[in-house]
Protein backbone atom coordinates (compact mmCIF):
# COMPACT_ATOMS: atom_id res chain seq x y z
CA UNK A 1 19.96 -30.07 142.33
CA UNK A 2 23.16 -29.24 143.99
CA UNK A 3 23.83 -32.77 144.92
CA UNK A 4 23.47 -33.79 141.84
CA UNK A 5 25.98 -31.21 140.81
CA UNK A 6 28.22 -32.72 143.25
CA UNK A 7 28.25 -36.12 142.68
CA UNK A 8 29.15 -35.43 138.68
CA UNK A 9 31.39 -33.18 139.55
CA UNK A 10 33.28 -36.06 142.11
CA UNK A 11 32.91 -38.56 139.61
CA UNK A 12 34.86 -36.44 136.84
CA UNK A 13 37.61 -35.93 138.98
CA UNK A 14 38.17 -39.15 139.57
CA UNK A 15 37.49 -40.69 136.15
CA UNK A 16 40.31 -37.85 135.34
CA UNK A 17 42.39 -39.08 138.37
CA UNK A 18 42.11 -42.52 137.11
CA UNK A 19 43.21 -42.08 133.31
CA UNK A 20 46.48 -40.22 134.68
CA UNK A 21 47.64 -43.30 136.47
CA UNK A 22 47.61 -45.75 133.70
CA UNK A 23 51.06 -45.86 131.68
CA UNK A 24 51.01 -46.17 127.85
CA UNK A 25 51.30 -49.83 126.41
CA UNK A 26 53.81 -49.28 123.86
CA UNK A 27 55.28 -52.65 122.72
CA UNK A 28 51.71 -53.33 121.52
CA UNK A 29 51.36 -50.24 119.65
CA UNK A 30 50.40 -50.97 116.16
CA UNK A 31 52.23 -48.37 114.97
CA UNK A 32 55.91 -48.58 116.28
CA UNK A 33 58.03 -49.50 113.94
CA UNK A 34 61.13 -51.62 114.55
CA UNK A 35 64.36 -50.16 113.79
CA UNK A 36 66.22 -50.51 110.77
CA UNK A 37 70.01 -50.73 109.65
CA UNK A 38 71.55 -50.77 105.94
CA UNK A 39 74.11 -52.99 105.46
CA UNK A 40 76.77 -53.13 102.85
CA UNK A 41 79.49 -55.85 102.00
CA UNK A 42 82.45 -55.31 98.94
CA UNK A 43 83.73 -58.52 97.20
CA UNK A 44 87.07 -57.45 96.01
CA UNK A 45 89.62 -60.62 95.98
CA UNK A 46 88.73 -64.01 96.64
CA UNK A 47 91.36 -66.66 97.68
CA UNK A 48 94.07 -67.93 95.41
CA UNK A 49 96.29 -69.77 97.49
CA UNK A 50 96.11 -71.90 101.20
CA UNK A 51 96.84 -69.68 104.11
CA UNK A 52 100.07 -71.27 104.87
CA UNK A 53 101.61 -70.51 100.97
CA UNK A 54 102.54 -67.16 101.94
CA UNK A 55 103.34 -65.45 105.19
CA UNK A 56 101.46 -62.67 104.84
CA UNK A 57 98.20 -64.62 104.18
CA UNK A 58 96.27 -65.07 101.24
CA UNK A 59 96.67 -63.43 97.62
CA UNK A 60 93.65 -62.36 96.32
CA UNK A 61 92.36 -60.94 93.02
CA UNK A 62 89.04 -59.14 91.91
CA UNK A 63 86.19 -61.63 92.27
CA UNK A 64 84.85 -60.51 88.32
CA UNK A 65 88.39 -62.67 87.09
CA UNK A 66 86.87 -66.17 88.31
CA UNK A 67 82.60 -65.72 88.45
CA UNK A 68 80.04 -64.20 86.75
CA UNK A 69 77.46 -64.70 89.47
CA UNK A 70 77.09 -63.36 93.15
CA UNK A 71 74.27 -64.60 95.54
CA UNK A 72 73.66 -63.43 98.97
CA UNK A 73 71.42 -64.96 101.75
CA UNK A 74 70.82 -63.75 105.14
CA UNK A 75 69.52 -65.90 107.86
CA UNK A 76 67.78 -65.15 111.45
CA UNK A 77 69.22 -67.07 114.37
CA UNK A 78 65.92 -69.97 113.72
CA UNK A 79 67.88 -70.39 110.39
CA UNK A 80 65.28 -68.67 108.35
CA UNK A 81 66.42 -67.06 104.85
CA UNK A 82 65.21 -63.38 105.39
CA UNK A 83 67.00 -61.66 102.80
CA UNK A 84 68.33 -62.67 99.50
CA UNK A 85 70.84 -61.08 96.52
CA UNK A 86 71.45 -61.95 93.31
CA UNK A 87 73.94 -60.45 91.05
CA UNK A 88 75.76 -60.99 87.50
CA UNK A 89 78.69 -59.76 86.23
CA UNK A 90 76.44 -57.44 83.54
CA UNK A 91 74.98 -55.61 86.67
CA UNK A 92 76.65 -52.29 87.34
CA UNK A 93 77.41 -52.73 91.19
CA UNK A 94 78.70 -56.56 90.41
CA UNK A 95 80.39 -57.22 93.63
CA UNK A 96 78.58 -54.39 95.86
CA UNK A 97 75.75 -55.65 97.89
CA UNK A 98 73.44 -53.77 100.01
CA UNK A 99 70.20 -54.15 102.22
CA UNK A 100 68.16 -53.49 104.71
CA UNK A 101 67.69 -55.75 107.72
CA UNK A 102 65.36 -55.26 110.90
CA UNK A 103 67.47 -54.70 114.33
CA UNK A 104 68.65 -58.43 115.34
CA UNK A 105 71.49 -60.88 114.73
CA UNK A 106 72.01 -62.44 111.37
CA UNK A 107 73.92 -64.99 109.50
CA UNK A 108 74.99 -63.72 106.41
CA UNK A 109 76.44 -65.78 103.59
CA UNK A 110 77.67 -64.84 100.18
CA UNK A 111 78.60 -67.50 97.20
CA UNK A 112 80.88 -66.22 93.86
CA UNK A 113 80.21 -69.00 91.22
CA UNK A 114 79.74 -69.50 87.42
CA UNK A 115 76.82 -71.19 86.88
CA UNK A 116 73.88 -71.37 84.98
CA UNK A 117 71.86 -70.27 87.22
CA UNK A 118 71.44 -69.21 91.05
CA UNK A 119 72.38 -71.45 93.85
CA UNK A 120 69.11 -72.45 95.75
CA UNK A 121 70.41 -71.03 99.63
CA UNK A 122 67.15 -71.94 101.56
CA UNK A 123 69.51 -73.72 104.28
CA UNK A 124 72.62 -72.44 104.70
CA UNK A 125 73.86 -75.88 105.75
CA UNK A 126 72.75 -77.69 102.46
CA UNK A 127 73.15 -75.37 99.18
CA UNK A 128 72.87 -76.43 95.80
CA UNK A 129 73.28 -75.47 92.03
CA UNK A 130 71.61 -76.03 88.59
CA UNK A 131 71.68 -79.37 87.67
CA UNK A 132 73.97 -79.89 90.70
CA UNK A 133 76.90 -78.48 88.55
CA UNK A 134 79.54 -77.31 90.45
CA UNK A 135 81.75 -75.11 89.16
CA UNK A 136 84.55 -72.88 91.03
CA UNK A 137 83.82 -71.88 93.88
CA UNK A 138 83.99 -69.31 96.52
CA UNK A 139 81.95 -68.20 99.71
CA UNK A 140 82.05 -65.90 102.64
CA UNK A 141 80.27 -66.65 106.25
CA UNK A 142 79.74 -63.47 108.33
CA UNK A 143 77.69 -62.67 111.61
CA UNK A 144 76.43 -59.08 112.02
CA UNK A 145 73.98 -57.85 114.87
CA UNK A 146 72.25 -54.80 113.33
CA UNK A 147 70.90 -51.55 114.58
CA UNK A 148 70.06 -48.60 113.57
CA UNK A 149 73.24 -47.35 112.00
CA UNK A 150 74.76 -48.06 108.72
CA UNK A 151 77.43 -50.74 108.59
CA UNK A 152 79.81 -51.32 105.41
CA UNK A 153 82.19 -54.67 105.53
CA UNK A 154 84.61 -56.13 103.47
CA UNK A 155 84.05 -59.83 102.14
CA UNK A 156 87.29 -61.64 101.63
CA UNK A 157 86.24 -64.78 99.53
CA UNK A 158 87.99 -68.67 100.05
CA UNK A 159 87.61 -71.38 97.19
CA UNK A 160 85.37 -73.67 99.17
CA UNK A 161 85.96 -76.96 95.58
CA UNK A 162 89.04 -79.00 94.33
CA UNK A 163 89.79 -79.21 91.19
CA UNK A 164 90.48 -82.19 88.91
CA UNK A 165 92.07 -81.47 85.90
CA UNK A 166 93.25 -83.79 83.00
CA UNK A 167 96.00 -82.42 80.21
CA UNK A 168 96.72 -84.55 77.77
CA UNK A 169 100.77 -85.09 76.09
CA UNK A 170 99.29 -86.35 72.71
CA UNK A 171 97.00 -84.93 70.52
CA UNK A 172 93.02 -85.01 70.69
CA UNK A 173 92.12 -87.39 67.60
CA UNK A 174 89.47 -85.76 65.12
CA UNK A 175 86.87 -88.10 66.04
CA UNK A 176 86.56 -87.29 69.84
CA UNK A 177 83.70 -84.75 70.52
CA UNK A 178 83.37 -84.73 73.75
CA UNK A 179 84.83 -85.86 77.23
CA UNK A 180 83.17 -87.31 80.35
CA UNK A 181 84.08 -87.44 83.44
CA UNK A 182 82.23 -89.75 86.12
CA UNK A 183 83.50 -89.31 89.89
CA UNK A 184 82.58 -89.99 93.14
CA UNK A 185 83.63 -89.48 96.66
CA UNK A 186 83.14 -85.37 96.27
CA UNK A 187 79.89 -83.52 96.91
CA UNK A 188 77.84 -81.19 94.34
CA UNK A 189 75.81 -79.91 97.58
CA UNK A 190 77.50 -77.21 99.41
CA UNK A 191 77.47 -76.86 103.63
CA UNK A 192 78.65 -73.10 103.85
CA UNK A 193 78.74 -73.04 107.71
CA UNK A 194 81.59 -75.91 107.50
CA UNK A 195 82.99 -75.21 104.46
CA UNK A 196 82.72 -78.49 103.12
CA UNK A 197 80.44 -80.93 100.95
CA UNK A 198 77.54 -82.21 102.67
CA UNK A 199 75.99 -85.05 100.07
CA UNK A 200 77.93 -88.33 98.79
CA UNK A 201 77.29 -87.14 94.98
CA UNK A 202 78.06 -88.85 92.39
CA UNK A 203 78.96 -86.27 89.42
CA UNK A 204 78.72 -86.40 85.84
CA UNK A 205 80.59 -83.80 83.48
CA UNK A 206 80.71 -83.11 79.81
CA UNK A 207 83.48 -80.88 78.07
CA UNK A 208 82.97 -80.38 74.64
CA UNK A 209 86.05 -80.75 71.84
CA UNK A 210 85.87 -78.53 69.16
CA UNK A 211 87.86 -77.92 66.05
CA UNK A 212 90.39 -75.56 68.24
CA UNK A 213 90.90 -78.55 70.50
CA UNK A 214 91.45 -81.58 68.22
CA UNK A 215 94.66 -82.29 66.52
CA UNK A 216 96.54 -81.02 69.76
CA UNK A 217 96.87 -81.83 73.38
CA UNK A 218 93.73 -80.70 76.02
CA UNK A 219 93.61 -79.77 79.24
CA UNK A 220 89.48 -80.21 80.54
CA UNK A 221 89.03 -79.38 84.48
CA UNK A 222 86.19 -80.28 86.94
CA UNK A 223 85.02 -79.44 90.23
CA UNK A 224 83.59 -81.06 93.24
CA UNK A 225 83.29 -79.91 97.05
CA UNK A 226 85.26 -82.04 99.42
CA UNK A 227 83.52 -83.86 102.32
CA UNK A 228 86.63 -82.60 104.45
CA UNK A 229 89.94 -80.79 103.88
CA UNK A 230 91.71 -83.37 102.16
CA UNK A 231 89.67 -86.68 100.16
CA UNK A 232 89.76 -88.78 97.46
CA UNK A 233 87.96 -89.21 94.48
CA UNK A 234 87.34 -92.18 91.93
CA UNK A 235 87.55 -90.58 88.52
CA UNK A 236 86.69 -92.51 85.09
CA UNK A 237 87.57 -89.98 82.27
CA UNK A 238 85.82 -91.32 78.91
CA UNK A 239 86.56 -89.65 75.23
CA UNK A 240 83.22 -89.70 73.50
CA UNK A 241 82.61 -88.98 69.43
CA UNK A 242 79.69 -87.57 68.08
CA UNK A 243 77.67 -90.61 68.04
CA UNK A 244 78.64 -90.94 72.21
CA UNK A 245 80.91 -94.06 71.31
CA UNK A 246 83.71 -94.63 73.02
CA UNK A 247 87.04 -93.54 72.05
CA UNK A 248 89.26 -94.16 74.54
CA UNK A 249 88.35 -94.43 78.52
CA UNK A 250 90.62 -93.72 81.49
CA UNK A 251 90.04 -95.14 85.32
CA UNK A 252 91.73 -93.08 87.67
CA UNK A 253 91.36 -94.17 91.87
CA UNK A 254 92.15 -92.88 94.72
CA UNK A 255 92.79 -89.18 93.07
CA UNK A 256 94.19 -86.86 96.31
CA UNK A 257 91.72 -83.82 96.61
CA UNK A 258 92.16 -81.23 98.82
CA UNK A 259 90.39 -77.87 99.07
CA UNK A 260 91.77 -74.79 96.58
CA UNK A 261 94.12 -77.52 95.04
CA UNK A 262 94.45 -78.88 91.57
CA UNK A 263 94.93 -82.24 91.24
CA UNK A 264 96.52 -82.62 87.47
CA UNK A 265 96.83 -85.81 86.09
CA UNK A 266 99.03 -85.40 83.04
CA UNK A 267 100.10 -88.04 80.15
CA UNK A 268 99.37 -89.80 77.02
CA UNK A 269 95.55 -90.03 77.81
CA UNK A 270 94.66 -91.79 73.89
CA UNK A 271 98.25 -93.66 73.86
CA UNK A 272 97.71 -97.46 75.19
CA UNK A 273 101.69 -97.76 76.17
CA UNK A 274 102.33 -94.42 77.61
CA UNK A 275 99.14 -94.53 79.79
CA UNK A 276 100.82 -97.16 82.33
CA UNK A 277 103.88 -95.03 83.10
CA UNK A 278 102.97 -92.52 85.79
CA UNK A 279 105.20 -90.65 88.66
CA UNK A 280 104.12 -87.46 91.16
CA UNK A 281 106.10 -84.15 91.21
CA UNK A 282 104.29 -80.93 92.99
CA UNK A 283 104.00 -77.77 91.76
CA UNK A 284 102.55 -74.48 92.76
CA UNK A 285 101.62 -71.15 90.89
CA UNK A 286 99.88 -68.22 91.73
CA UNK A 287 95.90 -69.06 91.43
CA UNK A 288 95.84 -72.81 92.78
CA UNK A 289 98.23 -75.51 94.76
CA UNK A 290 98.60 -77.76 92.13
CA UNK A 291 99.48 -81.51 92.63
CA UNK A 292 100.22 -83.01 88.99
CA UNK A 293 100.32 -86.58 88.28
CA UNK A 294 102.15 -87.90 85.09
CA UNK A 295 100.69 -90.60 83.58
């Protein structure tokens, strides 16, 4: 009886002795929970003019003046969308965004735009827009490595489209409805890591001509992303009346585009012997670097 005694009482100890040796497995535990940090970027000005326009850098202006939408995506470092934001200018905290993001480093990017719709961000490399519609355009590219704490930033936007914009010296006729504007050489799909157009697009725009507009002269603007800083576009700019006839039709090549600039071609768009004349003066304001053509 007492050995038996014994021999439990030796075989507790060390089953006791044994447990106190073994260390707790704790990146397998079920129930830790990685750690968490809030994150939190403004949108208060967006670019207005090239960096090299003024010496102190950029003007800016509140975002709300040029877009009514915001989107946000936030990518892992395998290029995977974790996060997304989408804002319009109704929503209370337009121009506020905050989340929540598991400890690790992340890609964040943030569009400002005015379209119908949100931009589809899947790839950060290769974003597009309803209908591929493009209108102005602004974005922000941050990296961020998050912990635990709380982190608030400030998102300075840049125009990432050039502008094409026709203004007419003679009067809209009464007949003309609408204009249409066929172009190539930009891009309607957006690489936000480069800045720059990804996709030789070929882009069709309609501007409608109401009562305001007819009888006196227009100005109608569109939008594409260049494929680099500076490009060129082939623009045909067609007057169209309510039955989609043709009015009057305008072929403009080799149109300089360059990012945040305006390219204005100006002129006697419906007037046969004023159209051939055309010279080029530049001009700058406050909101774009404007390069106007008179035609």
């Amino acid at each position: 009886m007492m050995k038996n005694i014994l021999k439990y009482t030796w075989t507790l100890l060390l089953a006791v002795a044994l447990s106190s040796c073994e260390k707790p497995i704790t990146e397998d535990d079920p129930n830790e929970k990685p750690l968490k940090g809030n994150l939190t970027y403004t949108i208060s000005r967006y670019e207005t003019m090239p960096l090299m326009a003024t010496a102190g850098g950029a003007e800016s202006t509140p975002i709300a003046e040029v877009a009514n939408r915001i989107n946000l995506a936030a990518y892992d470092d395998d290029g995977n969308k974790v996060k997304a934001i989408n804002q319009i200018a109704d929503d209370e905290d337009f121009g506020t965004l905050t989340m929540t993001l598991e400890e690790g480093h992340y890609t964040i990017v943030i569009l400002a735009h005015s379209c119908t719709g949100n931009a589809t961000m899947s790839n950060p490399n290769k974003i597009t827009f309803p209908n591929n519609k493009v209108t102005d355009t602004f974005y922000f590219v941050d990296e961020v490595t998050i912990g635990s704490d709380s982190q608030s930033r400030e998102a300075e936007m840049r125009r990432g489209v050039a502008q094409f914009r026709l203004q007419t010296t003679d009067p809209v006729p009464e007949n003309v409805a609408q204009m249409k504007f066929y172009y190539t050489g930009g891009s309607s799909t957006f690489d936000a890591i480069s800045g720059y157009g990804c996709v030789d697009s070929r882009q069709t725009e309609l501007r409608a001509v109401d009562a305001n507009i007819r009888g006196k002269t227009g100005a109608f603007s569109v939008y594409t992303f260049p494929h680099a800083e500076k490009g060129e576009l082939h623009m045909t700019v067609t007057a169209l009346d309510a039955q989609q006839r043709d009015v009057a039709s305008r072929e403009f090549t080799n149109v300089p585009i360059a990012r945040n600039q305006a390219t204005i071609y100006s002129g006697a768009f419906f007037d046969d012997e004023q159209f051939a004349k055309e010279s080029l003066t530049l001009t700058t304001n406050e909101v774009w670097q404007e390069v106007v053509h008179n035609f």
